[in-house]
N, C-alpha and C. Protein backbone atom coordinates (compact mmCIF):
# COMPACT_ATOMS: atom_id res chain seq x y z
N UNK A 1 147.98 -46.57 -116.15
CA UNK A 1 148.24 -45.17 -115.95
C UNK A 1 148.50 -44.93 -114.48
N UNK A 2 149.56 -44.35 -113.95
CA UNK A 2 149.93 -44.34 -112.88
C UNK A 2 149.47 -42.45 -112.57
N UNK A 3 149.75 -42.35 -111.28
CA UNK A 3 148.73 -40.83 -111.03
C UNK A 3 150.13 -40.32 -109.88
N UNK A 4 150.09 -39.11 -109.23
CA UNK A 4 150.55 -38.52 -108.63
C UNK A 4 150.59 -38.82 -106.76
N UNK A 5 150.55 -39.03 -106.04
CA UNK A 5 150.20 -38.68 -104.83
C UNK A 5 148.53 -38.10 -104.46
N UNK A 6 148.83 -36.62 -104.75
CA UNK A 6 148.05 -35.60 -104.89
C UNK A 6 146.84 -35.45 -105.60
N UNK A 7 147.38 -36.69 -106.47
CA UNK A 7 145.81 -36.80 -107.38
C UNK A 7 145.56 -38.25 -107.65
N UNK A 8 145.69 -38.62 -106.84
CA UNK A 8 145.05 -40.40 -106.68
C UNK A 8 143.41 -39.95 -106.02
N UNK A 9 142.54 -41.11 -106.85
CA UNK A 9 141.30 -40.88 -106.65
C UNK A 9 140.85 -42.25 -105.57
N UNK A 10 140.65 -41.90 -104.16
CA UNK A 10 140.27 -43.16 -103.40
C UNK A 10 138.84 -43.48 -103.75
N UNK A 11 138.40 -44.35 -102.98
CA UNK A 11 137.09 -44.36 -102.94
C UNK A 11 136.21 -43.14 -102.12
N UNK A 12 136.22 -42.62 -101.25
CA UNK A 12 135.98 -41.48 -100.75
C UNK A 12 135.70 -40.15 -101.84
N UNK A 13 137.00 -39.75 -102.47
CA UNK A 13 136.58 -39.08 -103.10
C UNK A 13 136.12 -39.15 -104.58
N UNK A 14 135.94 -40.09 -105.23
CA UNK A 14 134.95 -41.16 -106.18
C UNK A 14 133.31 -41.03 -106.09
N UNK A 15 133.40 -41.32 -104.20
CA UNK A 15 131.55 -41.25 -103.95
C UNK A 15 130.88 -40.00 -103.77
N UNK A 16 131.88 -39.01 -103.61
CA UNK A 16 132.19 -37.44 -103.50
C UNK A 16 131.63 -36.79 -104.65
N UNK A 17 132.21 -37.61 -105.38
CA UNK A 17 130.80 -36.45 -106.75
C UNK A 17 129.81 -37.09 -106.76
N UNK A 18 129.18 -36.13 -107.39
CA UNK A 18 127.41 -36.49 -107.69
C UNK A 18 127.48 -37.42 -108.69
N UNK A 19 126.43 -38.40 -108.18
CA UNK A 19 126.05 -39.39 -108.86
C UNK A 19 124.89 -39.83 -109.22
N UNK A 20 124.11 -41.05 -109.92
CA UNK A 20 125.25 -42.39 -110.46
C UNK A 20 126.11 -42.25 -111.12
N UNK A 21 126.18 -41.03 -112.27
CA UNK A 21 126.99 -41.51 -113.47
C UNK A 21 128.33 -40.20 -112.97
N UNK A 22 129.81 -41.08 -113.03
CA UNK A 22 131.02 -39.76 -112.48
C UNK A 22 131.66 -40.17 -113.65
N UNK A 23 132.79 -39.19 -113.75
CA UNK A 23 133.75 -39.68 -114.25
C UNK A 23 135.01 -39.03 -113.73
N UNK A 24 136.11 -39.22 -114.51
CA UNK A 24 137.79 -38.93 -113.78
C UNK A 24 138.49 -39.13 -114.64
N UNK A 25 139.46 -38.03 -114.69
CA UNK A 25 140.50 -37.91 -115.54
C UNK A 25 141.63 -38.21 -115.19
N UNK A 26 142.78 -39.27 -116.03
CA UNK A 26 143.80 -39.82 -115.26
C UNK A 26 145.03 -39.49 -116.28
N UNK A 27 146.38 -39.12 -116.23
CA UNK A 27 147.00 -39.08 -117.05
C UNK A 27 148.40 -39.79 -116.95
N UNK A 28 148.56 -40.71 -117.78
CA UNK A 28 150.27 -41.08 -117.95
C UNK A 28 151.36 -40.58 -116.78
N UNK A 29 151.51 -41.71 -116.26
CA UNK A 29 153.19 -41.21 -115.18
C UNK A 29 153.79 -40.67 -116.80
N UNK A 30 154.30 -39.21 -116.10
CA UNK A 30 155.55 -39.33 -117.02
C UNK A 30 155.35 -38.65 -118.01
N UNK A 31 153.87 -38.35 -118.31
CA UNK A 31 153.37 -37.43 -119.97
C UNK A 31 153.25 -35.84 -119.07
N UNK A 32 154.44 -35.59 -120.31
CA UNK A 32 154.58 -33.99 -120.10
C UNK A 32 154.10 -33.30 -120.64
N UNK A 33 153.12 -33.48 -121.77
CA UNK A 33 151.81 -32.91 -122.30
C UNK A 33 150.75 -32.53 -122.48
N UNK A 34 150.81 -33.64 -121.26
CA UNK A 34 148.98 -34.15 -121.09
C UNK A 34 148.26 -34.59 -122.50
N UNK A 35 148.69 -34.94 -123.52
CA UNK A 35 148.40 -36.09 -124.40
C UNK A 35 148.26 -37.30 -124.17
N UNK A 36 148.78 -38.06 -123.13
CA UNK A 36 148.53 -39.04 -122.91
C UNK A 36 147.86 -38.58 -121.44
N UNK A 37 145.98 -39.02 -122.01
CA UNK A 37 145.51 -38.83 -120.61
C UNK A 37 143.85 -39.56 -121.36
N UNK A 38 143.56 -40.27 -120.10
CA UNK A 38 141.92 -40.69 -120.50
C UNK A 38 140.63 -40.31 -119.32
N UNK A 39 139.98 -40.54 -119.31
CA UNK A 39 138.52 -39.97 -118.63
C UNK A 39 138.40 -41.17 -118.57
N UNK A 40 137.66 -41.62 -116.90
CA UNK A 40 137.02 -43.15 -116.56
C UNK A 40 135.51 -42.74 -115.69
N UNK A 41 134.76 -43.84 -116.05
CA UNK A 41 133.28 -43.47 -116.27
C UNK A 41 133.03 -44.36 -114.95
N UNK A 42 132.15 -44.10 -114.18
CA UNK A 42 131.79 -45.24 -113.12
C UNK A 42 129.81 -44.47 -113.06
N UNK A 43 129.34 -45.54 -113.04
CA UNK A 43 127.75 -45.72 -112.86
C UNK A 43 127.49 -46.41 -111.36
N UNK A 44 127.06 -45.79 -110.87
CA UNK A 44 127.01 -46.52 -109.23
C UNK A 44 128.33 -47.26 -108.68
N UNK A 45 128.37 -48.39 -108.22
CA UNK A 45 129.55 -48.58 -107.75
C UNK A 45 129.92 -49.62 -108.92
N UNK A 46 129.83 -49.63 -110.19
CA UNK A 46 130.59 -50.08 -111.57
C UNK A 46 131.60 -49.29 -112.37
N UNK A 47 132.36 -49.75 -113.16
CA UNK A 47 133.06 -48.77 -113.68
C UNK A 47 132.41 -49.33 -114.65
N UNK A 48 132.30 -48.19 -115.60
CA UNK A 48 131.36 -48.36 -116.76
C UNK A 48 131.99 -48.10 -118.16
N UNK A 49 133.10 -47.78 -118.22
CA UNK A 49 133.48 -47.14 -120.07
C UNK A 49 134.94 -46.29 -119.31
N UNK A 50 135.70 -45.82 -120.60
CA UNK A 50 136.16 -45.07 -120.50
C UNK A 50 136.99 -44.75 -122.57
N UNK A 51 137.27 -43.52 -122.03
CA UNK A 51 137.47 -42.60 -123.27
C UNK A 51 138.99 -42.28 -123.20
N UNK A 52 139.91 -42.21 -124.29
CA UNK A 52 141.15 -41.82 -124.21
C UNK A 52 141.80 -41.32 -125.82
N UNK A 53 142.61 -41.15 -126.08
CA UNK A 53 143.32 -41.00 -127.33
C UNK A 53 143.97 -39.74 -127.38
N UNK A 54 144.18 -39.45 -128.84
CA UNK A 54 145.21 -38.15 -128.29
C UNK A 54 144.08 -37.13 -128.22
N UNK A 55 145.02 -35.94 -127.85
CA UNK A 55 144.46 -34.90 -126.84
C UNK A 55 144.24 -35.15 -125.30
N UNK A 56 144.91 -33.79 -124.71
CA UNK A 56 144.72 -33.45 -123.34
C UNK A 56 143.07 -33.69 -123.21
N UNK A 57 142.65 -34.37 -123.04
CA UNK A 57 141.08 -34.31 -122.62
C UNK A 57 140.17 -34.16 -121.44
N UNK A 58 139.27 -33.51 -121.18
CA UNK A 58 139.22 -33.09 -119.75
C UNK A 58 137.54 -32.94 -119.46
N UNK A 59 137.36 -33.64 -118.34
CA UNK A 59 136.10 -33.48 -117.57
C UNK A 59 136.26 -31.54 -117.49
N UNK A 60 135.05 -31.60 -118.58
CA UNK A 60 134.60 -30.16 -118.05
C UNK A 60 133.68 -29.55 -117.09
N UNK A 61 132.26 -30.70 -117.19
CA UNK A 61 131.36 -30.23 -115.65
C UNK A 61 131.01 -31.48 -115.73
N UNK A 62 130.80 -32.09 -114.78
CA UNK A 62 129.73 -33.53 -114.20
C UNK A 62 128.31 -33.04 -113.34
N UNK A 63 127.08 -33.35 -113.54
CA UNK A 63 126.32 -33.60 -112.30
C UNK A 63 125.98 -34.42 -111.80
N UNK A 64 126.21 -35.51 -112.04
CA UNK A 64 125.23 -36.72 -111.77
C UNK A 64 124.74 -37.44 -112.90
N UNK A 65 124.68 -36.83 -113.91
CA UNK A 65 123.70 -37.29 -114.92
C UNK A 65 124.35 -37.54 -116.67
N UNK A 66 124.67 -36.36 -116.57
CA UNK A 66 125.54 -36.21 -117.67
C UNK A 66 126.65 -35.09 -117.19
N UNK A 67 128.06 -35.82 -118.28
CA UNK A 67 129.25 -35.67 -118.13
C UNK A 67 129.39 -34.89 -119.40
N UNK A 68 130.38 -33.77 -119.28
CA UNK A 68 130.84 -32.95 -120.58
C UNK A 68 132.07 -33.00 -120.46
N UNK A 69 132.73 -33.52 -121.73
CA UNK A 69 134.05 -33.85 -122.08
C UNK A 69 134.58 -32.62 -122.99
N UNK A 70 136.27 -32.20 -122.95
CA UNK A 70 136.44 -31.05 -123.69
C UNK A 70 137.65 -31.86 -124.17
N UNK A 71 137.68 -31.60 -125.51
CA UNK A 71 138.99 -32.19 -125.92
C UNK A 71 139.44 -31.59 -127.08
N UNK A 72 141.03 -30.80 -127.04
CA UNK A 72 141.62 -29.59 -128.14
C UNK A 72 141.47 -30.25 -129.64
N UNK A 73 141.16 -29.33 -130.42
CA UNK A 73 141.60 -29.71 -131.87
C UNK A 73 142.47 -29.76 -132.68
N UNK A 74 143.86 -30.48 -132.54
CA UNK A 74 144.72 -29.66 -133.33
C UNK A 74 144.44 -29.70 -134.72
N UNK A 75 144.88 -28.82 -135.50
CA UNK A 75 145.41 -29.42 -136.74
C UNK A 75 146.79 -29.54 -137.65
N UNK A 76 146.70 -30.33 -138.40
CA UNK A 76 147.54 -30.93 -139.00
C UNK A 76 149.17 -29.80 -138.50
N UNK A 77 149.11 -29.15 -139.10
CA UNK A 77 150.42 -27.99 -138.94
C UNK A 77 150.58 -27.26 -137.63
N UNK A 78 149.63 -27.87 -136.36
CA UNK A 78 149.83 -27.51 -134.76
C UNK A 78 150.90 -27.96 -134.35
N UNK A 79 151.70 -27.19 -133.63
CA UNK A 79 152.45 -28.32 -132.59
C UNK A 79 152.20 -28.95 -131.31
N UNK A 80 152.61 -30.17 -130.98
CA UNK A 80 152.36 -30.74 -129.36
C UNK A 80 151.30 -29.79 -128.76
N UNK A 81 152.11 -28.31 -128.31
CA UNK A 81 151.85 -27.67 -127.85
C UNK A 81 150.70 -27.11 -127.83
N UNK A 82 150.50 -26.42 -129.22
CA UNK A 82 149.13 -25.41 -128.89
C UNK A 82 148.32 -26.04 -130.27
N UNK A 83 147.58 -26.16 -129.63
CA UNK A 83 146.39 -26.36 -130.77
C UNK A 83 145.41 -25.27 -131.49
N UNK A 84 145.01 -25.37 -132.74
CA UNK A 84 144.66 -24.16 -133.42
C UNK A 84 143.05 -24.17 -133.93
N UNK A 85 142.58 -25.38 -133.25
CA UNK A 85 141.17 -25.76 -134.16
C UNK A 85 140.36 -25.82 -133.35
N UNK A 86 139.93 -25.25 -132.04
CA UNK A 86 139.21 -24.71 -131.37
C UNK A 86 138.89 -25.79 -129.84
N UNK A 87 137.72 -26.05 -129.69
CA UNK A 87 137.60 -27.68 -128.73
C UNK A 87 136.39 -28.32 -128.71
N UNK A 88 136.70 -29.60 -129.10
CA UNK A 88 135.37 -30.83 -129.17
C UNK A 88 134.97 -30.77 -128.02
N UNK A 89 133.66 -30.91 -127.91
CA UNK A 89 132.91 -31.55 -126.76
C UNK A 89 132.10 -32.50 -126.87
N UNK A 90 131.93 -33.32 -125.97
CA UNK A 90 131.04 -33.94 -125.86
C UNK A 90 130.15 -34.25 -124.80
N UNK A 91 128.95 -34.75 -124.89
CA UNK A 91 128.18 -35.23 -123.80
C UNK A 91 127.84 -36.75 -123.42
N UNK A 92 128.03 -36.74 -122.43
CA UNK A 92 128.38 -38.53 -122.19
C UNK A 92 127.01 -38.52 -121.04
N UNK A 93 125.88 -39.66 -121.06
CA UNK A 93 124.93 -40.28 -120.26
C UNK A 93 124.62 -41.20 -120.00
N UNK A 94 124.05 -42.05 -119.50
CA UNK A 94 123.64 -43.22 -118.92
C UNK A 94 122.34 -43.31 -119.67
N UNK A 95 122.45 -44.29 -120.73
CA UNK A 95 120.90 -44.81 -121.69
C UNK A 95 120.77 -45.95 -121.81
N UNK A 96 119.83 -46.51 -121.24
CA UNK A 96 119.56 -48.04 -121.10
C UNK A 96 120.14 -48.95 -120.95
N UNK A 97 120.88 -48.91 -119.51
CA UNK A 97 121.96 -49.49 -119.21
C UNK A 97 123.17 -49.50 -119.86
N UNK A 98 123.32 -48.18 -120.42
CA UNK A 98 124.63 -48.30 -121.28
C UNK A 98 125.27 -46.43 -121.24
N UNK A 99 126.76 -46.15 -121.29
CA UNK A 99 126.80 -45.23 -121.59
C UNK A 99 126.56 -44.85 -123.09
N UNK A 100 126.05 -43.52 -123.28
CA UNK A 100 126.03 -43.23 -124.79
C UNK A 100 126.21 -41.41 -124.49
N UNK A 101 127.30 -41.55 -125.85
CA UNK A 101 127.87 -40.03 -126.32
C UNK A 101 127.41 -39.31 -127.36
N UNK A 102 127.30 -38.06 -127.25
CA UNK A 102 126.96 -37.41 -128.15
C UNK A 102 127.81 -35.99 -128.77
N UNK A 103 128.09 -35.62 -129.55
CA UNK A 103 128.67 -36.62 -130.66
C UNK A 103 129.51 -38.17 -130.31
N UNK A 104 129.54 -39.18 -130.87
CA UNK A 104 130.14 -40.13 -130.88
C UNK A 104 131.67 -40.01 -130.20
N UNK A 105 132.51 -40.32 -128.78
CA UNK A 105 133.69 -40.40 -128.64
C UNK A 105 134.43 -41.26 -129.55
N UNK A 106 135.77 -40.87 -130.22
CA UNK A 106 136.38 -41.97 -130.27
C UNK A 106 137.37 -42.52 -129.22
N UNK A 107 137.95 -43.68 -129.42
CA UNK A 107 138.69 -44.29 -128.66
C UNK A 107 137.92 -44.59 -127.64
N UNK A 108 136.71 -45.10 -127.59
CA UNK A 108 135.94 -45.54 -126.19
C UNK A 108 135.68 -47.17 -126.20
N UNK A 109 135.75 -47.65 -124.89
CA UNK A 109 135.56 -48.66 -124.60
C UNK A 109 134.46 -49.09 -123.49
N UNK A 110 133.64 -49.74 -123.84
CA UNK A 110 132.62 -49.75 -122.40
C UNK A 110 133.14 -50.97 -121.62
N UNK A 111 132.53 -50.59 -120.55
CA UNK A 111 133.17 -51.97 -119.51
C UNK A 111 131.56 -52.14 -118.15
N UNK A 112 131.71 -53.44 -117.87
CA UNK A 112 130.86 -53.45 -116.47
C UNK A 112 131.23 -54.19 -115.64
N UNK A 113 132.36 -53.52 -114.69
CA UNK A 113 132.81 -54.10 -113.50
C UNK A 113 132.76 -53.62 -112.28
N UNK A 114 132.16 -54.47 -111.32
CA UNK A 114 132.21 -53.91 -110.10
C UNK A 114 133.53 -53.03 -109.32
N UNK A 115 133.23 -51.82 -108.88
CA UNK A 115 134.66 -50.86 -107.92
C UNK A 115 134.72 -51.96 -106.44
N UNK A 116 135.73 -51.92 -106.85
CA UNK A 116 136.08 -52.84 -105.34
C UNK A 116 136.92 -52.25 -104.42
């Protein structure tokens, strides 16, 4: 996923939110929808998981601790555009060395690699 100029995330502003647990929303060079876009999870200086699939999906508040994810509902007879089925959320935390969501994300993958 390639990012903008303007919204490339350095390390600086990475250590900038409250932590351990951040996350960041990155979307597709090129997606004019914002459908193609995922949320990346970092736990201290690891990247830890990340979440994607369809829907515009979006870091709604972070503190440090736990992360709230918002992601549209369409349904079936929506277009691209506007969605008609209100918006999922979820809550994403750091539990025993692991991220865990509530309700369950789909399309998630955990990872434990050092940010370099």
């Amino acid at each position: 996923m390639g990012a903008r100029a303007e919204h490339i995330v350095t390390a600086d502003v990475l250590g900038a939110l409250p932590g351990p647990l951040r996350a960041v929303r990155a979307m597709c060079t090129g997606s004019y929808d914002g459908n193609c876009a995922a949320v990346f999870f970092f736990h201290g200086n690891r990247f830890v998981g990340q979440a994607s699939g369809p829907g515009a999906m979006a870091v709604e508040t972070q503190d440090g601790k736990t992360v709230t994810l918002a992601r549209p509902i369409f349904k079936d007879s929506d277009p691209s555009c506007c969605p008609s089925g209100g918006t999922a959320r979820y809550q994403v935390r750091w539990s025993d060395g692991a991220l865990a969501a509530s309700p369950s994300l789909p399309d998630f993958e955990q990872h434990n690699e050092p940010v370099r």
